[in-house]
Protein backbone atom coordinates (compact mmCIF):
# COMPACT_ATOMS: atom_id res chain seq x y z
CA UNK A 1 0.00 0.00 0.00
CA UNK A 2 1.30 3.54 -0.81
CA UNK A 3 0.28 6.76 1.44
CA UNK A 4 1.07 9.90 0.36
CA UNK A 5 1.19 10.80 3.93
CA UNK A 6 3.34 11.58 6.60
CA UNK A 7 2.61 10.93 10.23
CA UNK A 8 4.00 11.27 13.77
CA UNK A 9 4.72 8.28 15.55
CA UNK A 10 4.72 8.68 19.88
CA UNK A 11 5.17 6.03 22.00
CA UNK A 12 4.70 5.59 25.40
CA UNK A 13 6.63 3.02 28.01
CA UNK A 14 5.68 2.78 31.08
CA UNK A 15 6.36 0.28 33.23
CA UNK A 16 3.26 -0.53 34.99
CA UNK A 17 0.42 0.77 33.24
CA UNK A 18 -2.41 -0.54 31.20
CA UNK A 19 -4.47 1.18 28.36
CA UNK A 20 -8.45 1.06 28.02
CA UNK A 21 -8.31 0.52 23.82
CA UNK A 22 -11.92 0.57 22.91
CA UNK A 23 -13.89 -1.94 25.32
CA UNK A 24 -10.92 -4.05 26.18
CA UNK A 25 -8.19 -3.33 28.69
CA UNK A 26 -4.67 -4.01 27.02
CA UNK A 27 -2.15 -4.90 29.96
CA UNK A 28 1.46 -3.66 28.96
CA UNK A 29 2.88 -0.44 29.17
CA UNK A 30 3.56 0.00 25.48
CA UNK A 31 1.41 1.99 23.06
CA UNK A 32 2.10 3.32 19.46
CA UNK A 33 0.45 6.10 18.62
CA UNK A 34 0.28 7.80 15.16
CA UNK A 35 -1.31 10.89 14.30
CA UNK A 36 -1.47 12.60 10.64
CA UNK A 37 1.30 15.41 10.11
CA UNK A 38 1.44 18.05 8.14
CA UNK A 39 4.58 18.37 5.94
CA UNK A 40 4.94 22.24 6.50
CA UNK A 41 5.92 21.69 10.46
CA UNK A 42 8.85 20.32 8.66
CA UNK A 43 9.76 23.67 7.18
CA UNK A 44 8.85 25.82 9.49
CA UNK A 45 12.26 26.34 10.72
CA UNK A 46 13.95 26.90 7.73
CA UNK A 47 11.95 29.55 6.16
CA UNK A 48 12.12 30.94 9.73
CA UNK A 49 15.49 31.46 9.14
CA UNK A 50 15.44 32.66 5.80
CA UNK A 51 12.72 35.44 6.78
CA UNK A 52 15.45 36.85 9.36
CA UNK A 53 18.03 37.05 6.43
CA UNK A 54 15.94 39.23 4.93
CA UNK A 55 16.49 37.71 1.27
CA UNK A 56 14.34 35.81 -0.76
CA UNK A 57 15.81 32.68 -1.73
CA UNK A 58 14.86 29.62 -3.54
CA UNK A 59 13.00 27.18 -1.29
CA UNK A 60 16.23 24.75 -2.48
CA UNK A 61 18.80 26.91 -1.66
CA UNK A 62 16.88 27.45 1.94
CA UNK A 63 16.60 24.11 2.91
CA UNK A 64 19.71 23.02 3.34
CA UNK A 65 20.93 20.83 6.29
């Protein structure tokens, strides 16, 4: 299968815990959680950085790492 979208994965470990998934109680600490993410949080920070140079610049020439 093939998304065309991106998504943030959080997990969470703890050590004694359960989770209520549902109507079922899942004993285990561990959960994977994934949420839809927009692309542009990616950017953000780079064209944050280019608006305090105070140039405009081609989006390839500002996102550079």
């Amino acid at each position: 299968m093939c998304l065309h979208q991106l998504f943030e994965i959080k997990v969470f470990k703890e050590k004694h815990h359960s989770w209520f998934i549902n109507q079922s109680v899942q004993s285990g600490g561990l959960l994977h959680f994934a949420t839809p993410m927009d692309p542009l949080f990616l950017l953000l920070h780079y064209l944050i950085l280019a608006n305090k140079q105070g140039k405009f610049q081609p989006l390839d020439q500002v996102v550079v790492d």
